[in-house]
Protein backbone atom coordinates (compact mmCIF):
# COMPACT_ATOMS: atom_id res chain seq x y z
CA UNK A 1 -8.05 -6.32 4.53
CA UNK A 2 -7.80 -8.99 1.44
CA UNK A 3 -4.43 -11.10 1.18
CA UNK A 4 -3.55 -9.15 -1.63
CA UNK A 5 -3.89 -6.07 0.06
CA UNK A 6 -1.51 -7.18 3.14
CA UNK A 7 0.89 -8.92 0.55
CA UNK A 8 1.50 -5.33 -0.78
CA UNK A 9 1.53 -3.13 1.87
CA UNK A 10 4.34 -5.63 3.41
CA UNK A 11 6.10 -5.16 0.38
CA UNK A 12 5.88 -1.55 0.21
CA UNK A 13 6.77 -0.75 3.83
CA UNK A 14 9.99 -3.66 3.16
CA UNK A 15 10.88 -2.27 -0.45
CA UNK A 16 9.98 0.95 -1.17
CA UNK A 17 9.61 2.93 1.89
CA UNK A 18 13.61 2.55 3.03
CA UNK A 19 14.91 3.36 -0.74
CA UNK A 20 12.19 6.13 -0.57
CA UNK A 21 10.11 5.37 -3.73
CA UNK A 22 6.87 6.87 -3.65
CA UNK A 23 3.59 4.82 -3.14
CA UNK A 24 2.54 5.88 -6.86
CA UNK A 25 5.94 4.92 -8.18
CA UNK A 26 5.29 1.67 -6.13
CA UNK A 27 2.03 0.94 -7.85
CA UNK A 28 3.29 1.73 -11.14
CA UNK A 29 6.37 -0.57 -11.20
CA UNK A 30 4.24 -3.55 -9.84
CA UNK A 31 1.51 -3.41 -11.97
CA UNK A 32 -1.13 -2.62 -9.47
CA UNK A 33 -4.08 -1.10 -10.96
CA UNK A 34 -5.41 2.20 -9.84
CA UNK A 35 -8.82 1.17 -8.36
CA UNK A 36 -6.71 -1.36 -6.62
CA UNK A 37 -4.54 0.95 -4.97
CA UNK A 38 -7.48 3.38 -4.38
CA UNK A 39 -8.73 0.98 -2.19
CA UNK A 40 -5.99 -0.24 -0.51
CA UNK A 41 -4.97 3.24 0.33
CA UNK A 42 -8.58 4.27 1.47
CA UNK A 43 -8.36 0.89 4.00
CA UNK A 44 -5.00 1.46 5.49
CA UNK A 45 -5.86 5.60 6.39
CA UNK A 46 -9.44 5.50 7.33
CA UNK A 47 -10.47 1.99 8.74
CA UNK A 48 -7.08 1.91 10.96
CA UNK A 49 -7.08 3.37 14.60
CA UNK A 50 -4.35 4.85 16.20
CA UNK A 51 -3.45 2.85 19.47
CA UNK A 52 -3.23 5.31 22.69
């Protein structure tokens, strides 16, 4: 996962997720751009294993 990607899913599991603003609202109000977040989305729910 690129810097950029951490940086902003730290942000979004410290800002958004407790005031519960969606993950599109989240990309919207930071400027992300949607290929951007397509990515980041596709790396955090299908290259990350649960631990059992």
């Amino acid at each position: 996962m690129s810097i950029f990607h951490y940086y902003n899913f730290i942000r979004y599991k410290t800002e958004a997720v407790p005031s519960g603003e969606t993950v599109e609202k989240f990309r919207l109000r930071n400027g992300i751009p949607y290929n951007l977040f397509q990515k980041w989305h596709w790396d955090m729910h299908h290259k990350i294993a649960p631990i059992q």
